[in-house]
PDB file of N, CA and C in Angstrom:
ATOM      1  N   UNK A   1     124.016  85.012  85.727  1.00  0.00           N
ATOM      2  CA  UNK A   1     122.807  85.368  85.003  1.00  0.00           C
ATOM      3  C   UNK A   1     121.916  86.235  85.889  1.00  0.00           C
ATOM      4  N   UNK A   2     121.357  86.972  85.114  1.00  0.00           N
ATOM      5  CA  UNK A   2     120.583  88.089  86.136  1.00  0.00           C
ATOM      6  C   UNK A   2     119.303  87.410  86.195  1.00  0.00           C
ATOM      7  N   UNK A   3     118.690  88.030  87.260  1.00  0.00           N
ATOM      8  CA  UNK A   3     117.449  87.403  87.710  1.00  0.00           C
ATOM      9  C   UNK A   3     116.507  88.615  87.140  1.00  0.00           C
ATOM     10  N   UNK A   4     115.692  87.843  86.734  1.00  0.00           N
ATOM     11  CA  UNK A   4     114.780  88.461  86.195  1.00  0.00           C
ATOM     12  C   UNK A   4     113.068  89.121  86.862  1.00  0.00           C
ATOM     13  N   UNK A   5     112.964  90.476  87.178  1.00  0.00           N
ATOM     14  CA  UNK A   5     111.965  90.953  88.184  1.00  0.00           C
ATOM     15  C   UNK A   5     111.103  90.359  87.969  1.00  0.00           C
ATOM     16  N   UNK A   6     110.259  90.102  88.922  1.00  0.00           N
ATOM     17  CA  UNK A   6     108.999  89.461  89.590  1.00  0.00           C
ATOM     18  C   UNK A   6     107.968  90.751  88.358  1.00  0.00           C
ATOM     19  N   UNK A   7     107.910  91.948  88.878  1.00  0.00           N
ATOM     20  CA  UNK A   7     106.893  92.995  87.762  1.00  0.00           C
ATOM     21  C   UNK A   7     107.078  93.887  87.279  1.00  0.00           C
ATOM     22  N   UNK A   8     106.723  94.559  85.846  1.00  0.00           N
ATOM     23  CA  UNK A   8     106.899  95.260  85.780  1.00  0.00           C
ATOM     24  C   UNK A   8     105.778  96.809  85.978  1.00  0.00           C
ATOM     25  N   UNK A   9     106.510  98.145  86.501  1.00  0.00           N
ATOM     26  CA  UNK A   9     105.743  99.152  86.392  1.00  0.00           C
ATOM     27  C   UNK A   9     105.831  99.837  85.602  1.00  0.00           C
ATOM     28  N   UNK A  10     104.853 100.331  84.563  1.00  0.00           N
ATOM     29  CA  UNK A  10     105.265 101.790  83.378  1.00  0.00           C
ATOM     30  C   UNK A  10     104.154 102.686  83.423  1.00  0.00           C
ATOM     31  N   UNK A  11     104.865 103.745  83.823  1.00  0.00           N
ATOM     32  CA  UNK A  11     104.211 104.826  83.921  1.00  0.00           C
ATOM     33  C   UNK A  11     103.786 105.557  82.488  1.00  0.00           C
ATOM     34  N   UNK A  12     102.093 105.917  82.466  1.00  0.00           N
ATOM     35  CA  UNK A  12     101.749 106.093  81.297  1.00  0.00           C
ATOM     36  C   UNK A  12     101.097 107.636  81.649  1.00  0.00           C
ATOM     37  N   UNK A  13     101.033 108.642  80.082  1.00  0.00           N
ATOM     38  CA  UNK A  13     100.296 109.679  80.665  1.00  0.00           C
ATOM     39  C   UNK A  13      98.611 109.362  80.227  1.00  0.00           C
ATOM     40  N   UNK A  14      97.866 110.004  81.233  1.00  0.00           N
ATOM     41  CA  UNK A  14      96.460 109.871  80.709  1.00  0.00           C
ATOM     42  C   UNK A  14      96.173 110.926  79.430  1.00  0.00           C
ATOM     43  N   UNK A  15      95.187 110.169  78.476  1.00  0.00           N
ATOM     44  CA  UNK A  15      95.198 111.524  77.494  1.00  0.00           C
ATOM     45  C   UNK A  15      94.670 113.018  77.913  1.00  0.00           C
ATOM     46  N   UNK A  16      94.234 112.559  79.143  1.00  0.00           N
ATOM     47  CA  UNK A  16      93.718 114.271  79.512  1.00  0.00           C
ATOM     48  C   UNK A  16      94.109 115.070  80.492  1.00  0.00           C
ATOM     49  N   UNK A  17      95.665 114.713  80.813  1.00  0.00           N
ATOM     50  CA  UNK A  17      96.071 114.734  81.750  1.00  0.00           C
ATOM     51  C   UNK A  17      96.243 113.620  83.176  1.00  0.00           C
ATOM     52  N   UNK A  18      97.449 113.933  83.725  1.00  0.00           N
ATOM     53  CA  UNK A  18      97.327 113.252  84.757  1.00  0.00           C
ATOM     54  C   UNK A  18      98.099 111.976  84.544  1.00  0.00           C
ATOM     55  N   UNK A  19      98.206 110.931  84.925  1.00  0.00           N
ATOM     56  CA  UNK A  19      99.568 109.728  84.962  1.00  0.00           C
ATOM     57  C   UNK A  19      98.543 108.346  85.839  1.00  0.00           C
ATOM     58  N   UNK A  20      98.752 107.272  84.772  1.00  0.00           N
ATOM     59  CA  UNK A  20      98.523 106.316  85.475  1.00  0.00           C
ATOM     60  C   UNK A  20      99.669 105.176  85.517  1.00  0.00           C
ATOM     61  N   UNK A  21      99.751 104.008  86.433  1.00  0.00           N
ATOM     62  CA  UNK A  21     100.650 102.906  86.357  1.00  0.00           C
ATOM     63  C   UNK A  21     100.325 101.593  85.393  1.00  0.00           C
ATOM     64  N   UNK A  22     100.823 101.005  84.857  1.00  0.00           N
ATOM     65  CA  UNK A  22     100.776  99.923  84.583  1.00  0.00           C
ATOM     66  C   UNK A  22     101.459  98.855  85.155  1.00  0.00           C
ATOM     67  N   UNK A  23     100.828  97.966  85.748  1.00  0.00           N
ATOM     68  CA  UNK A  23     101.634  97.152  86.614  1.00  0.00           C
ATOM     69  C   UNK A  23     100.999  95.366  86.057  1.00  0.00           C
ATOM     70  N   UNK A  24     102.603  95.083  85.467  1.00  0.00           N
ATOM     71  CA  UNK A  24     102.490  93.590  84.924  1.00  0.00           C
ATOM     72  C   UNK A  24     102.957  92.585  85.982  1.00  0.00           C
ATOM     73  N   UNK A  25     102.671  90.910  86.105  1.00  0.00           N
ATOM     74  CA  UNK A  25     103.499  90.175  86.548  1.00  0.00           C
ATOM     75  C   UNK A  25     104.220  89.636  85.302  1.00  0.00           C
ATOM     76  N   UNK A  26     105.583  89.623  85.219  1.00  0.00           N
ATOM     77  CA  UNK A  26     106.460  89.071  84.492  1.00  0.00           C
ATOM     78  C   UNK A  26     106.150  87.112  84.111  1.00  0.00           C
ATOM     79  N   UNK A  27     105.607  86.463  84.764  1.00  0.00           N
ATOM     80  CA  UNK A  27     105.666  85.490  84.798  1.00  0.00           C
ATOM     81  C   UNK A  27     104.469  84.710  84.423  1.00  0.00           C
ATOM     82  N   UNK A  28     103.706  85.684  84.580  1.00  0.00           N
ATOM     83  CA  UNK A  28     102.295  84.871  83.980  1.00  0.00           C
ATOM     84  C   UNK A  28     101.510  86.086  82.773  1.00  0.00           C
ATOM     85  N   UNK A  29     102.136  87.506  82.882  1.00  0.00           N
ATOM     86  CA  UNK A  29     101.517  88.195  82.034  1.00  0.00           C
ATOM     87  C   UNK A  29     100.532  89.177  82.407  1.00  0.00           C
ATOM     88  N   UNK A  30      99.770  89.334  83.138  1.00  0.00           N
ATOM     89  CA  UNK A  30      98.930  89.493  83.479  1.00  0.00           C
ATOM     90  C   UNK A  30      99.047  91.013  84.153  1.00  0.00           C
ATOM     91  N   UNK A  31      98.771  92.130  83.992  1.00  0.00           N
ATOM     92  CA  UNK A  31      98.628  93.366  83.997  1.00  0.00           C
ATOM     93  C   UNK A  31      97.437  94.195  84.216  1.00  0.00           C
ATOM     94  N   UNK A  32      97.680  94.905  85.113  1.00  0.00           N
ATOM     95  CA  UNK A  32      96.683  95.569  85.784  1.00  0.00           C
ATOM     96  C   UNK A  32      96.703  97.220  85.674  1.00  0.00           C
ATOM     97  N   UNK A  33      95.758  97.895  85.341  1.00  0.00           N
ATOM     98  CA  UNK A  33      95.784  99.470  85.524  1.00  0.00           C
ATOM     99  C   UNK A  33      95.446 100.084  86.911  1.00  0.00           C
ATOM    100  N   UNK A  34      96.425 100.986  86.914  1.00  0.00           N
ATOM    101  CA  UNK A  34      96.440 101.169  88.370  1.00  0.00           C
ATOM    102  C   UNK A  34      96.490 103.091  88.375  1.00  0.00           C
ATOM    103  N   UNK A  35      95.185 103.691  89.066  1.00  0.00           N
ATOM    104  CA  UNK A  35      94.904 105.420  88.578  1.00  0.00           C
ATOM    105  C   UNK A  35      95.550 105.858  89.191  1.00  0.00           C
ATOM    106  N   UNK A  36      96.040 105.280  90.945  1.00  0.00           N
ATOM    107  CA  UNK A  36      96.427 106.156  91.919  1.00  0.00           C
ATOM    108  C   UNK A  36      97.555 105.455  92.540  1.00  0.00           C
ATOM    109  N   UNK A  37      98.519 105.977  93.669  1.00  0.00           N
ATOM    110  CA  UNK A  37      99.235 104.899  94.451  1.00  0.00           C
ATOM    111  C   UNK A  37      98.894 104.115  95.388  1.00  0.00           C
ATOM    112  N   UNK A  38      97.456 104.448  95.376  1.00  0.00           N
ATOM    113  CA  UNK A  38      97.080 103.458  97.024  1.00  0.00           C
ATOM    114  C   UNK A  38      96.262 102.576  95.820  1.00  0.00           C
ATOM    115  N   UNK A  39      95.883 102.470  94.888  1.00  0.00           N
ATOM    116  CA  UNK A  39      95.261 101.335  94.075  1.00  0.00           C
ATOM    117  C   UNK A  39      96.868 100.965  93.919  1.00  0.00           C
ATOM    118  N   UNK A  40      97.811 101.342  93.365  1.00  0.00           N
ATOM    119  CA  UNK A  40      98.718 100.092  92.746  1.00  0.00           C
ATOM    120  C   UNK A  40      99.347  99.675  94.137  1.00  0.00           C
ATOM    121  N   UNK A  41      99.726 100.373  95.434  1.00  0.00           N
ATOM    122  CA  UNK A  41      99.984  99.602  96.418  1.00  0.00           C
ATOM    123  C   UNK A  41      98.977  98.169  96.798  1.00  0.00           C
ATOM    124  N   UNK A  42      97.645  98.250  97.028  1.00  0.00           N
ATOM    125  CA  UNK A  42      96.867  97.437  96.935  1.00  0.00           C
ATOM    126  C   UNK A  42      97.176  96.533  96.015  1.00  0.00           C
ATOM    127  N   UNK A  43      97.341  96.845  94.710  1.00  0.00           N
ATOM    128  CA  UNK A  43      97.311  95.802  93.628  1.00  0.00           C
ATOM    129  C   UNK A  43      98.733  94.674  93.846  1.00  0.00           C
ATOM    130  N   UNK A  44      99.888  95.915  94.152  1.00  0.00           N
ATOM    131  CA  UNK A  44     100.777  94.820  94.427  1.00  0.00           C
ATOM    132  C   UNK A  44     101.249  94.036  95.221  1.00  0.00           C
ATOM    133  N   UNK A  45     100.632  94.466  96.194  1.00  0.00           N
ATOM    134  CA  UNK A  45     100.730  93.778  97.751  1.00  0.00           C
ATOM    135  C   UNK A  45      99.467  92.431  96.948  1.00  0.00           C
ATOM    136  N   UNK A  46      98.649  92.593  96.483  1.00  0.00           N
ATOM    137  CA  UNK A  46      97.641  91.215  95.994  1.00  0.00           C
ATOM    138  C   UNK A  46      98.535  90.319  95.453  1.00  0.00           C
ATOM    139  N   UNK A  47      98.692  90.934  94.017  1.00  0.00           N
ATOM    140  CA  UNK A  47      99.863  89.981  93.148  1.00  0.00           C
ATOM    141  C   UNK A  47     101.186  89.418  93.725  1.00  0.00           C
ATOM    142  N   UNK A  48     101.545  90.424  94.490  1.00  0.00           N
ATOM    143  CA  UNK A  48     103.164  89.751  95.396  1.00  0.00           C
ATOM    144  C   UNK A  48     103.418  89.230  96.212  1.00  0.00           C
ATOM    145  N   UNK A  49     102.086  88.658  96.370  1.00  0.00           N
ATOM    146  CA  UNK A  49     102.181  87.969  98.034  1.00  0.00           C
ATOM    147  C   UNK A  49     103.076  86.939  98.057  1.00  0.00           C
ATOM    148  N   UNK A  50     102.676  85.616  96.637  1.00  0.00           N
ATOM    149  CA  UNK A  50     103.714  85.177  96.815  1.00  0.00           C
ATOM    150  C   UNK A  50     105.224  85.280  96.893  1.00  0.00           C
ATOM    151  N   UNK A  51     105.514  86.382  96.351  1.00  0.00           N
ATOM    152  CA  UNK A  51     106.919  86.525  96.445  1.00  0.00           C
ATOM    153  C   UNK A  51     107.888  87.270  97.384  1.00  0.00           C
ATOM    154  N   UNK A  52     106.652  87.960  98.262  1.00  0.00           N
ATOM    155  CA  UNK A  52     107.481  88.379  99.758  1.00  0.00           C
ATOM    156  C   UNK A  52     107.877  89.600  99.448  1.00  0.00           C
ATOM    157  N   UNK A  53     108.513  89.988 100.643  1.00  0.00           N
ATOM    158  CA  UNK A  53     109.395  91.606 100.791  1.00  0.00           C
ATOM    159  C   UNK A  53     110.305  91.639  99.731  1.00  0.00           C
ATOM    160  N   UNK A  54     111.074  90.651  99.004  1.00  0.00           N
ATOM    161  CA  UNK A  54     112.329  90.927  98.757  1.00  0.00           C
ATOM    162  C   UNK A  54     112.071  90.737  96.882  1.00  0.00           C
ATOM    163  N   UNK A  55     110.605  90.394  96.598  1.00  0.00           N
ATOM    164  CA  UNK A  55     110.116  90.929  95.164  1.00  0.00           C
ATOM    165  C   UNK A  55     110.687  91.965  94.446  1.00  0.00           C
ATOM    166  N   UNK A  56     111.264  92.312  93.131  1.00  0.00           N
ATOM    167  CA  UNK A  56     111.995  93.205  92.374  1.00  0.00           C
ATOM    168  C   UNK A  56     111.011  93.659  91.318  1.00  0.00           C
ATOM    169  N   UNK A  57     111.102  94.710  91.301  1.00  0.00           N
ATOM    170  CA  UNK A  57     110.049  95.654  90.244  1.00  0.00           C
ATOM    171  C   UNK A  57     110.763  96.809  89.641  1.00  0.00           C
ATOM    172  N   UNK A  58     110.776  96.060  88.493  1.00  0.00           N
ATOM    173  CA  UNK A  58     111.037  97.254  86.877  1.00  0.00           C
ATOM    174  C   UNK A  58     110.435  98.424  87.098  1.00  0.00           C
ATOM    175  N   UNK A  59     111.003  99.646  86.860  1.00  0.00           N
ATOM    176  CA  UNK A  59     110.171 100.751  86.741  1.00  0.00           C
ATOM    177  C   UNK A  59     110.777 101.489  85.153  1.00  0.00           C
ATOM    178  N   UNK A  60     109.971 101.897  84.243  1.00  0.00           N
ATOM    179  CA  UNK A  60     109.987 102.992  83.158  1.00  0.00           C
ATOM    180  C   UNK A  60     108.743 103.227  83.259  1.00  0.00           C
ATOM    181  N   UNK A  61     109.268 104.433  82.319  1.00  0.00           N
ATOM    182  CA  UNK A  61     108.233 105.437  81.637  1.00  0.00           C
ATOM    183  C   UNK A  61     107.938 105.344  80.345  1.00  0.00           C
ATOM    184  N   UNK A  62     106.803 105.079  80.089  1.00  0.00           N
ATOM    185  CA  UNK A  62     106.433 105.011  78.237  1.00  0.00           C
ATOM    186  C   UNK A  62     106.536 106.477  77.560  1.00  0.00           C
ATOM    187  N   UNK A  63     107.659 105.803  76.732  1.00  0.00           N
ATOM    188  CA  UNK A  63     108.190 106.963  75.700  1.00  0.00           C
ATOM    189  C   UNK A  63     107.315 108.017  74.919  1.00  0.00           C
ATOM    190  N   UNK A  64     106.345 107.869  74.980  1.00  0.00           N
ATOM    191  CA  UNK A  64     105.048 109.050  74.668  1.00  0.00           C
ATOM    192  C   UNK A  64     104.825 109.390  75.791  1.00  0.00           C
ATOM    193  N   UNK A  65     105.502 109.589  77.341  1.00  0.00           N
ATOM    194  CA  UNK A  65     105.011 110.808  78.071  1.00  0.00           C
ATOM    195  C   UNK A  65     106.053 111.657  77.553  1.00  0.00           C
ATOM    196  N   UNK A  66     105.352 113.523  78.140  1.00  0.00           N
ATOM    197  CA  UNK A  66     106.535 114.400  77.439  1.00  0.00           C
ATOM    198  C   UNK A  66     107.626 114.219  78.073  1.00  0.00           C
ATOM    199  N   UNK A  67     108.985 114.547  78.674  1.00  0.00           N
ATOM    200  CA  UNK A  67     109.717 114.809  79.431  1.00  0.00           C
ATOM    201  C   UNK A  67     109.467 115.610  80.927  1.00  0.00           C
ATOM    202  N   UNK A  68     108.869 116.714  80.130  1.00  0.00           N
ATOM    203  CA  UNK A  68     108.771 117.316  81.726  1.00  0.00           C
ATOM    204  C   UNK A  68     107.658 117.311  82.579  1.00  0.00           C
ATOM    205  N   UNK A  69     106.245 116.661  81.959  1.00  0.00           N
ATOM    206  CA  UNK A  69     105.495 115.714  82.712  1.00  0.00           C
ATOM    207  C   UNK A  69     105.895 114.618  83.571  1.00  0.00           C
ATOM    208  N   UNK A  70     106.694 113.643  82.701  1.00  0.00           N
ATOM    209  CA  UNK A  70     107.099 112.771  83.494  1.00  0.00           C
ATOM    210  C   UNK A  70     108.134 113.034  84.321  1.00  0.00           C
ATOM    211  N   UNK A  71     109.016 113.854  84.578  1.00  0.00           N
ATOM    212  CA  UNK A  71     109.820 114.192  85.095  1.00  0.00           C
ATOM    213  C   UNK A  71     108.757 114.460  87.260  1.00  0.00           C
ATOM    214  N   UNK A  72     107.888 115.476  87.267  1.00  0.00           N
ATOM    215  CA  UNK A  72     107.073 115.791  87.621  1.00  0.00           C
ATOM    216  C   UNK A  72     106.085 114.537  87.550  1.00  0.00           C
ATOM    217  N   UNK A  73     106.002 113.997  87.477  1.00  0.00           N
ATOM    218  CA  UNK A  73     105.199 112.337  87.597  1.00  0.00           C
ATOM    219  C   UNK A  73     106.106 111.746  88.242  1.00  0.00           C
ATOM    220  N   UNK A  74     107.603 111.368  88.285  1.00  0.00           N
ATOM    221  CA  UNK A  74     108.792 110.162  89.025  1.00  0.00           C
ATOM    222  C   UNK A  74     108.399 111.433  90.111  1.00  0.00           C
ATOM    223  N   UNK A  75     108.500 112.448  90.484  1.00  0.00           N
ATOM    224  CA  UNK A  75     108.623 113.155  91.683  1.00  0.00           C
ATOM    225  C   UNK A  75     107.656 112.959  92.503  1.00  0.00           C
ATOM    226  N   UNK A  76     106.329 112.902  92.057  1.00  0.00           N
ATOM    227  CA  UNK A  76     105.421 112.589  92.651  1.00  0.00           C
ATOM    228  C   UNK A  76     105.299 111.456  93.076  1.00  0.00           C
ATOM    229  N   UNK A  77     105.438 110.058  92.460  1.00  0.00           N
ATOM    230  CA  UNK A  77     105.760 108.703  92.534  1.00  0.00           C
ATOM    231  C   UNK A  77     106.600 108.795  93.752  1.00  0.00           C
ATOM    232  N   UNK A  78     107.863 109.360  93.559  1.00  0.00           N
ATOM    233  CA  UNK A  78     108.941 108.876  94.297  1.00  0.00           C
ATOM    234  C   UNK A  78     108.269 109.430  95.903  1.00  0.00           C
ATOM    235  N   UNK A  79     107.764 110.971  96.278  1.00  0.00           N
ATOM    236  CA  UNK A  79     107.509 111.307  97.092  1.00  0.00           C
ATOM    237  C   UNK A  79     106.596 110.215  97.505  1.00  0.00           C
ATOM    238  N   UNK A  80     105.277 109.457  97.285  1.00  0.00           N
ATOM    239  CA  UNK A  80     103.983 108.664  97.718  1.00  0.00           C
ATOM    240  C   UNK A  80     104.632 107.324  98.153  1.00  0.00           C
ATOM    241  N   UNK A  81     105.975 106.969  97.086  1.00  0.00           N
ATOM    242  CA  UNK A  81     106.357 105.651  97.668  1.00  0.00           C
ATOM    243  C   UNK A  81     107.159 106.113  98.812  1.00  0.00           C
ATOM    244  N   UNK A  82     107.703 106.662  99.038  1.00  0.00           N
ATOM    245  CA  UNK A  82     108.473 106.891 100.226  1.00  0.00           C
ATOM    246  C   UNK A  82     108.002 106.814 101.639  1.00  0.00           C
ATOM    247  N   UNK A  83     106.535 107.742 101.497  1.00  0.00           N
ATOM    248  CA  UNK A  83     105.735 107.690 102.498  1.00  0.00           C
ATOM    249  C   UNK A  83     105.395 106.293 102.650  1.00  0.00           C
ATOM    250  N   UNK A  84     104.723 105.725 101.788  1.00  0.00           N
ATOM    251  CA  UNK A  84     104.124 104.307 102.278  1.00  0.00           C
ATOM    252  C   UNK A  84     105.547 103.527 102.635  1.00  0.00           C
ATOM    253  N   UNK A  85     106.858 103.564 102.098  1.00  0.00           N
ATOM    254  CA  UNK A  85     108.227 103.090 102.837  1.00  0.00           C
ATOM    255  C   UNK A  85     107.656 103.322 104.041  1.00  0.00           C
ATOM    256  N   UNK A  86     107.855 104.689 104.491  1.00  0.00           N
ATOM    257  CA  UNK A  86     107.927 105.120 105.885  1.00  0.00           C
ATOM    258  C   UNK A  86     106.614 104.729 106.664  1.00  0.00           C
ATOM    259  N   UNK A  87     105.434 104.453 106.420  1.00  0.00           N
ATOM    260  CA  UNK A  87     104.342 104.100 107.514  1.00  0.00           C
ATOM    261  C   UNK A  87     104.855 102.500 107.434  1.00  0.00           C
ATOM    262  N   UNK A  88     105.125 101.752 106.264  1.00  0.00           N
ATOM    263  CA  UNK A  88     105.282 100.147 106.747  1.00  0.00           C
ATOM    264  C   UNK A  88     106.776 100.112 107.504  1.00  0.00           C
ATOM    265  N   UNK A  89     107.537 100.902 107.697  1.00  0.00           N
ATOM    266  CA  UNK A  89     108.661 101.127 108.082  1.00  0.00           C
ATOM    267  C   UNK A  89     109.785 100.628 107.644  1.00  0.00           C
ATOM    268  N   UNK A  90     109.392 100.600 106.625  1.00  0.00           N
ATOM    269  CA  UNK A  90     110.888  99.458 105.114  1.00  0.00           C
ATOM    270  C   UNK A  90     111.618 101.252 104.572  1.00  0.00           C
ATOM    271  N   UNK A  91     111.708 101.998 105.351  1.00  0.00           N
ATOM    272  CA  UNK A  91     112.982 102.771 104.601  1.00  0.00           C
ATOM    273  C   UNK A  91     114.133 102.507 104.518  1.00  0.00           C
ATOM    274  N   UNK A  92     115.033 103.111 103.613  1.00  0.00           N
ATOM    275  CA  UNK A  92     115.499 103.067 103.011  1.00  0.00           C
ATOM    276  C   UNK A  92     116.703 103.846 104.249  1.00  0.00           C
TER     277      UNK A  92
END
């Protein structure tokens, strides 16, 4: 049986541009808006404490962003998480 992630993230577009996160805990519900990556790093380092380094997090995209926004949104994402990988030194 698969284990089921600790949270989920969905990336939403703002209506006026621009991309925010949504970041749920699976287990109690509870969901937080998150504008930038150093707010949802913050947010999830709060919520995940209990569950340590080895916490699993869902990632989509809500099906009302366009394609090639979001496309250009995971790039950006992917580039900001990487960095914060690389200063806590958990790369990959």
């Amino acid at each position: 049986m698969a284990h089921e992630p600790e949270f989920t993230s969905i990336i939403k577009a703002k209506p006026l541009g621009g991309w925010y996160i949504e970041l749920t805990e699976t287990a109690t519900g509870e969901s937080v808006i998150c504008d930038d990556l150093d707010e949802y790093m913050e947010k999830i380092e709060q919520m995940g404490a209990e569950y340590g380094p080895s916490m699993q997090v869902a990632w989509s995209v809500d099906p009302t962003v366009d394609k090639k926004i979001m496309d250009a949104y995971v790039l950006e994402i992917r580039g900001l998480m990487q960095k914060y990988q690389d200063e806590a030194g958990i790369s990959q």
